[in-house]
Protein backbone atom coordinates (compact mmCIF):
# COMPACT_ATOMS: atom_id res chain seq x y z
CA UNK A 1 -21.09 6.28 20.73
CA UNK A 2 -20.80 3.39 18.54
CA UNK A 3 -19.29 3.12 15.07
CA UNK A 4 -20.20 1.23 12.12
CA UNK A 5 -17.65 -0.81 10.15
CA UNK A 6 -19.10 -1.41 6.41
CA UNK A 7 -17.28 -3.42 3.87
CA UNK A 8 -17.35 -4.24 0.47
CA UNK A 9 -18.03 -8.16 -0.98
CA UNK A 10 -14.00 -7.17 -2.50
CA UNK A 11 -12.95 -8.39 1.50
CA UNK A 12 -13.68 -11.73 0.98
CA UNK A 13 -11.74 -12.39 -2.05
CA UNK A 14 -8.53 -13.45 -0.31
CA UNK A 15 -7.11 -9.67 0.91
CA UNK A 16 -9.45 -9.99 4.53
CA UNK A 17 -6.36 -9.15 6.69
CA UNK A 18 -5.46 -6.38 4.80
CA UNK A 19 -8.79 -4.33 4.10
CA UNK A 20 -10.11 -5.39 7.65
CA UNK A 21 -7.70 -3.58 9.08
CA UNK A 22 -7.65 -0.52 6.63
CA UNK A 23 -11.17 -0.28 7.79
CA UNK A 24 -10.56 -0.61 10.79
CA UNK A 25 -8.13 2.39 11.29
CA UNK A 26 -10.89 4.62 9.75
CA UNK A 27 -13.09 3.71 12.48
CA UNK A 28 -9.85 3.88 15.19
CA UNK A 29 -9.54 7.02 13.54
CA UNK A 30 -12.98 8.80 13.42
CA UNK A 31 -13.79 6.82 17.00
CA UNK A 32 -11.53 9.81 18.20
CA UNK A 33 -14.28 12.27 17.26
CA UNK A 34 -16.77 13.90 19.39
CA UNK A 35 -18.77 14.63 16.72
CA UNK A 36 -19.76 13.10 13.05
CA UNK A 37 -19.51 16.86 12.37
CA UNK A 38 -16.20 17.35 13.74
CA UNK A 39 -13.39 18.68 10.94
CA UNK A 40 -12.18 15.95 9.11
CA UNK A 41 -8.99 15.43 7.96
CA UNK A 42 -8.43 14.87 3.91
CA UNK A 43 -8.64 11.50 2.38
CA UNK A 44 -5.03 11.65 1.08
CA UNK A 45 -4.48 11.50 4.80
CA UNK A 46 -7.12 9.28 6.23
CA UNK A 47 -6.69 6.57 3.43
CA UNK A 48 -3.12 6.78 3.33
CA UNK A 49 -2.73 6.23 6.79
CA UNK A 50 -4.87 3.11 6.63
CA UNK A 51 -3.32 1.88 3.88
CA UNK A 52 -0.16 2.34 5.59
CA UNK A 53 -0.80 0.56 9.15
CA UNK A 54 -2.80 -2.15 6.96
CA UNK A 55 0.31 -3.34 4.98
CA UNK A 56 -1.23 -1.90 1.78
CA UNK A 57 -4.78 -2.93 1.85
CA UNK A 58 -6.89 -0.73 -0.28
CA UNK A 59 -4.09 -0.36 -2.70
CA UNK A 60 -3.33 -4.05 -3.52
CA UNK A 61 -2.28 -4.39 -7.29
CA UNK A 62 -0.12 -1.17 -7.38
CA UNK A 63 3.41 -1.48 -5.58
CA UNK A 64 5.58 1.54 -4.40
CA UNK A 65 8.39 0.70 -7.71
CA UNK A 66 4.98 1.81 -9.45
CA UNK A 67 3.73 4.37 -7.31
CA UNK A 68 6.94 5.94 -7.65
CA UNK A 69 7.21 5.85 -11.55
CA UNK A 70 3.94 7.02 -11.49
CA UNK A 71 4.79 10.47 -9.55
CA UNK A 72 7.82 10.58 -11.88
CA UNK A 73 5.87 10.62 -15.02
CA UNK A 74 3.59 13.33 -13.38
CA UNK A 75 0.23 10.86 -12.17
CA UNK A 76 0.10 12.51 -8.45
CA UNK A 77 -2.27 13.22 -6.13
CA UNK A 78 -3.66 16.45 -5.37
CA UNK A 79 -2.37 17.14 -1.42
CA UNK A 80 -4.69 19.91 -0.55
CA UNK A 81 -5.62 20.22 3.46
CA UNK A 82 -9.48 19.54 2.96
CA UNK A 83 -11.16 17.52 0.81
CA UNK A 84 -12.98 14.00 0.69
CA UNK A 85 -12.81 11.08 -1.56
CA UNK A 86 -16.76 9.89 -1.88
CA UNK A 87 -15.71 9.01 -5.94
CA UNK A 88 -13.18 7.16 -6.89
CA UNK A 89 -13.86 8.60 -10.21
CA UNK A 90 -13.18 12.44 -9.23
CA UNK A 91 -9.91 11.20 -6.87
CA UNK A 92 -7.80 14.49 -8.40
CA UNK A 93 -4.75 13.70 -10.16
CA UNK A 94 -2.26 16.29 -11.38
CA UNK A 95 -1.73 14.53 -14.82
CA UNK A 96 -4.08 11.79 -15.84
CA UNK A 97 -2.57 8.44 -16.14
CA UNK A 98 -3.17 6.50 -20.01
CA UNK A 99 -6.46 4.11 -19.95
CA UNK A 100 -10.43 4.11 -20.56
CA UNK A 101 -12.48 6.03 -17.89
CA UNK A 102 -15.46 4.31 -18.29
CA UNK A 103 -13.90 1.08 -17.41
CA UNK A 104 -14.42 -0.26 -14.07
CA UNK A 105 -10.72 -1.80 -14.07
CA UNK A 106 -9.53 1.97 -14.43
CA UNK A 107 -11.18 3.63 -11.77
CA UNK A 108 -9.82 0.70 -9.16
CA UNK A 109 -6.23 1.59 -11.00
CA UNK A 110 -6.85 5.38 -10.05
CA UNK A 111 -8.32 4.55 -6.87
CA UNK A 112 -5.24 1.97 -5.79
CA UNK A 113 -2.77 4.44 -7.27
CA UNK A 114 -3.96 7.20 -5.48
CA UNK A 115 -4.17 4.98 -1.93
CA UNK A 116 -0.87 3.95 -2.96
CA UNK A 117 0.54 7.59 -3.17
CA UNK A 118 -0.91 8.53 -0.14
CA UNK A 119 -0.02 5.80 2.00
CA UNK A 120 4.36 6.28 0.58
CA UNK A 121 3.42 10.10 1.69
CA UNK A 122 1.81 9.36 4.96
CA UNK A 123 4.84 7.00 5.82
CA UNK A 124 7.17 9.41 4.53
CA UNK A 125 6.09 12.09 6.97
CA UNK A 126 6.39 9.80 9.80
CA UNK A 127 9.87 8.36 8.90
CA UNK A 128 10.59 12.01 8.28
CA UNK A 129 9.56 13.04 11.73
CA UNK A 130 8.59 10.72 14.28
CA UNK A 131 7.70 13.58 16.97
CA UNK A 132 5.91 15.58 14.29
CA UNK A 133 3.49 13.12 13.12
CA UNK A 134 2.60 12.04 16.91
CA UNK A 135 1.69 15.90 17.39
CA UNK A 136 -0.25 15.73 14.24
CA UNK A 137 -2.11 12.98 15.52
CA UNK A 138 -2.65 14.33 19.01
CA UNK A 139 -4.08 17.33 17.28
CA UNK A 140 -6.20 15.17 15.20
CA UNK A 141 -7.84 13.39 17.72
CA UNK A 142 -8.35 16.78 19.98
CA UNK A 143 -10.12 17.47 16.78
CA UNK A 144 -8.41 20.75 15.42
CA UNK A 145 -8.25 21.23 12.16
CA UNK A 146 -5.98 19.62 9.62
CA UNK A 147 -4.68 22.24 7.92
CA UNK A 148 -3.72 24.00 11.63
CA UNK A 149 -2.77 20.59 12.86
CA UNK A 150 -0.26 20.11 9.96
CA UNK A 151 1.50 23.37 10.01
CA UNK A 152 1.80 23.63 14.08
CA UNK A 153 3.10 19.87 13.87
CA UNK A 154 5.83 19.93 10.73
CA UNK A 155 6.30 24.12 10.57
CA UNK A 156 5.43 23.66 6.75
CA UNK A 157 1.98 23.00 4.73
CA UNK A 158 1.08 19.74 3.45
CA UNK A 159 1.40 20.38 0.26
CA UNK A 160 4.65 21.75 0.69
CA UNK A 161 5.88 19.10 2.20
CA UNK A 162 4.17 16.45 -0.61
CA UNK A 163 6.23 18.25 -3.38
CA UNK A 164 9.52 17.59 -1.24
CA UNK A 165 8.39 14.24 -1.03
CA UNK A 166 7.49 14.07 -4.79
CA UNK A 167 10.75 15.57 -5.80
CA UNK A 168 13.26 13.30 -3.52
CA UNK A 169 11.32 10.27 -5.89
CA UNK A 170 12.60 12.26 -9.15
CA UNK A 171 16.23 11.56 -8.02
């Protein structure tokens, strides 16, 4: 089965390298499914992971110095073991950061921020664990679910472990 690799006009404004291959480890990533149907695992996850491999395309314009602050003045991501990200708009945030909604400047903040946040958590779980996060993505690409997948692979939920995470950043 083939798979489709769409991207925005946003590629060729000098970041090509970077989103190309964010992109492309969504479709490395979802190539490992049988099925379009198949579970799916959460966008924190999926986009964090490209953003990670990718060098930080999808979340250029926010760094990790201001990821970080961010968690510390409460603008997190909601880790939950389901869940997809069609809006940028409705991205969940535990507090939400100062700025104008309707402006299309401050959903790409949100968006970036929340890549951003997701992609220092998806590396964090892999510096954390090396072994773990290869059985996570074993189990991912046998297509079990996440939430299964997560706890078998790290002995602890994911959004157990993203409040450890969130909490070594407070220090």
């Amino acid at each position: 089965m083939g798979r489709t690799l769409i991207a925005s006009g946003g590629i060729f404004q000098g970041q090509v390298s970077g989103v190309l291959t964010h992109e492309l480890s969504h479709v490395h990533l979802f190539g490992w499914r049988s099925s379009l149907f198949s579970a799916r695992p959460p966008s924190w996850f999926t986009e964090g992971l490209a953003v990670a491999v990718s060098d930080g395309g999808g979340a250029e314009g926010v760094s990790e110095v201001e990821a970080a602050e961010a968690l510390r003045k409460g603008y997190a991501i909601v880790v939950t073991n389901d869940g997809r990200w069609r809006d940028f708009a409705s991205i969940r945030l535990e507090i939400e950061p100062p700025g104008d909604p309707s402006r299309d400047d401050f959903v790409t903040f949100r968006q970036r921020l929340a890549y951003r946040e997701a992609a220092m958590f998806v590396a964090w779980l892999r510096e954390r664990d090396p072994d773990a996060f290869a059985e996570l993505l074993r189990h991912i690409e046998n297509g079990e679910s996440f939430r299964d997948s997560f706890q078998a692979s790290y002995a602890a939920s994911s959004s157990n472990l993203w409040r450890d995470f969130v909490s070594r950043l407070a220090k």
